[in-house]
Protein backbone atom coordinates (compact mmCIF):
# COMPACT_ATOMS: atom_id res chain seq x y z
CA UNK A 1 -11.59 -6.06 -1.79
CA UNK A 2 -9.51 -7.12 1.49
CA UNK A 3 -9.46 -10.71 2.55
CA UNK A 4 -8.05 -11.20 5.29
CA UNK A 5 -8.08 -15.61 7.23
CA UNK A 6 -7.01 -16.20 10.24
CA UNK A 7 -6.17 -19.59 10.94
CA UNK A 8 -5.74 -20.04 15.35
CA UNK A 9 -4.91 -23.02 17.44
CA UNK A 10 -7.47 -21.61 19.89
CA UNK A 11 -10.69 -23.06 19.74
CA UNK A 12 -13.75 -20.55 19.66
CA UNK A 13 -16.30 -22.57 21.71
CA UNK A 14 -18.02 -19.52 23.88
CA UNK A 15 -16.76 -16.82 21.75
CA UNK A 16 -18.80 -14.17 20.52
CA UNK A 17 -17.84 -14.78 16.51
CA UNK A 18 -20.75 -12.09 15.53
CA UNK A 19 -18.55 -9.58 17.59
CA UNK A 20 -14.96 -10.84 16.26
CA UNK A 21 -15.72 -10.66 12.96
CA UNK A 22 -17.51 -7.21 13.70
CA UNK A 23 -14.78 -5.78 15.05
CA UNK A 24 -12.02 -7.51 12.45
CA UNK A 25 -14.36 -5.97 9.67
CA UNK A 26 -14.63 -2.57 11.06
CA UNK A 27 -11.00 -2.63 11.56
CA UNK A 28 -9.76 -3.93 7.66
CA UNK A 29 -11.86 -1.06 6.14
CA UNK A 30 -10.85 1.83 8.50
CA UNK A 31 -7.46 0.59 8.01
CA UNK A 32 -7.47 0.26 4.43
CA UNK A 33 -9.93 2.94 3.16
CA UNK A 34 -12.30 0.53 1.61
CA UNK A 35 -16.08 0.35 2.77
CA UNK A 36 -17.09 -2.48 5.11
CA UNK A 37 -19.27 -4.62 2.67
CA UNK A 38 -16.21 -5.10 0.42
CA UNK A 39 -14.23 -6.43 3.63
CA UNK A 40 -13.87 -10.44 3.89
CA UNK A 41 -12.87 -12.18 6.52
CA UNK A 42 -12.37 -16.34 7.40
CA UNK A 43 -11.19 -17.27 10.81
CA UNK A 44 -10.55 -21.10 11.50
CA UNK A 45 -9.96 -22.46 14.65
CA UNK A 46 -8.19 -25.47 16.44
CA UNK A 47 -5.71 -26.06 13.89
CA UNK A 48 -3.00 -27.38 14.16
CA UNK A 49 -0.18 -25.03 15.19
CA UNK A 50 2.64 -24.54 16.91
CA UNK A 51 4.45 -21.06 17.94
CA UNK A 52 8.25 -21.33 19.28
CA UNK A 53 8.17 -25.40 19.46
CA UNK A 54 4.69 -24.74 22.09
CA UNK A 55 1.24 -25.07 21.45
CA UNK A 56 0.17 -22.11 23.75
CA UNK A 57 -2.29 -19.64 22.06
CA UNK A 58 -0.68 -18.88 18.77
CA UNK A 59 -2.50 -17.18 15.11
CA UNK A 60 -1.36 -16.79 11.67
CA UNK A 61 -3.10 -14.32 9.38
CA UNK A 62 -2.73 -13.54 5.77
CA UNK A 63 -4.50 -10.25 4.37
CA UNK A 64 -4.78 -9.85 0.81
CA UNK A 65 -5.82 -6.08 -0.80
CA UNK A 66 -6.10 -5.24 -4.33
CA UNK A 67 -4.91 -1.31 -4.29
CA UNK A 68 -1.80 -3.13 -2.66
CA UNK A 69 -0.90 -1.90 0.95
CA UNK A 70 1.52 0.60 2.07
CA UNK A 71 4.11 -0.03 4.89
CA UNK A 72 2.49 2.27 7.12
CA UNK A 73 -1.31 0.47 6.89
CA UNK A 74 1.16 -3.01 7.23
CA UNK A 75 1.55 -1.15 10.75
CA UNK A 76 -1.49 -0.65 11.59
CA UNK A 77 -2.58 -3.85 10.75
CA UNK A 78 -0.65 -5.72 12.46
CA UNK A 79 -1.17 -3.93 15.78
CA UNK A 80 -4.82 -3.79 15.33
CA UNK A 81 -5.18 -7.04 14.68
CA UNK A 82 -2.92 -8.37 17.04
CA UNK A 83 -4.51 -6.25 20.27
CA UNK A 84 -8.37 -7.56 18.54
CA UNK A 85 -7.11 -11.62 18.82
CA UNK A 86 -5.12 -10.19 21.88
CA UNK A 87 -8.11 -9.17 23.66
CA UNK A 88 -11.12 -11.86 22.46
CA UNK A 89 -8.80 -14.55 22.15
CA UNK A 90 -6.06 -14.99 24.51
CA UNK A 91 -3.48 -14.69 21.84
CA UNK A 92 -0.46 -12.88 22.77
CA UNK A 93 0.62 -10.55 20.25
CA UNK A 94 3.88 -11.53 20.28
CA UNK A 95 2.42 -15.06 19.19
CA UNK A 96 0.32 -13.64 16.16
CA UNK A 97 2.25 -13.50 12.30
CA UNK A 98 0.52 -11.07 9.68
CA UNK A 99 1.34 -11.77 6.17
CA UNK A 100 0.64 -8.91 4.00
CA UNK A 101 -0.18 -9.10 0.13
CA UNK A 102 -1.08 -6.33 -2.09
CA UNK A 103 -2.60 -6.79 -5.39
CA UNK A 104 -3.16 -5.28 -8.34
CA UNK A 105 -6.17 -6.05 -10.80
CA UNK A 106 -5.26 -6.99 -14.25
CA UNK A 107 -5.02 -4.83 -16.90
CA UNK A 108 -8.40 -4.22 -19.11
CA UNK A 109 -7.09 -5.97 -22.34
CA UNK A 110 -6.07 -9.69 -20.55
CA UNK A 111 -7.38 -12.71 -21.24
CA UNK A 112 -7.25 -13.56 -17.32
């Protein structure tokens, strides 16, 4: 299942949220391979965060995916993601980090 949070100094007053997190979901699972209702995603807005010493529109993202994530969907994540904030929020994509974590489950005999 694919998390991915999104924490922005941007705040989302007059943004359409239903059509962010539309978009972001459609984007995860294509990306991925995994279907849409298995795709989680957490954006939180007007933190506090600063980019380069500024507080001009910056975002950090974490994704998290349990098959673990190739370099090439790292790619494609990032530039996805970066052109969707680019586009509905203002956020340059050069001001946008994507941390990328793969995981694996555990095996079938831990006590986890």
């Amino acid at each position: 299942m694919p998390c991915l949070d999104i924490s922005t100094n941007v705040c989302l007053d007059g943004v359409d949220t239903d059509s962010l997190f539309s978009e972001l979901t459609k984007a995860v699972s294509q990306i991925v391979g995994k279907p849409e209702n298995f795709v989680m995603i957490m954006v939180k807005e007007s933190v506090a965060l600063t980019f380069g010493g500024n507080k001009e529109p910056a975002a950090l993202a974490e994704i998290v995916s349990m098959d673990g994530i190739k370099t090439e969907v790292k790619r494609k994540l990032i530039v996805t993601i970066g052109s969707i904030l680019e586009n509905t929020l203002s956020i340059p994509r050069t001001r946008f980090i994507l941390k990328v974590f793969g995981a694996t489950m555990a095996p079938k005999n831990s006590k986890l």
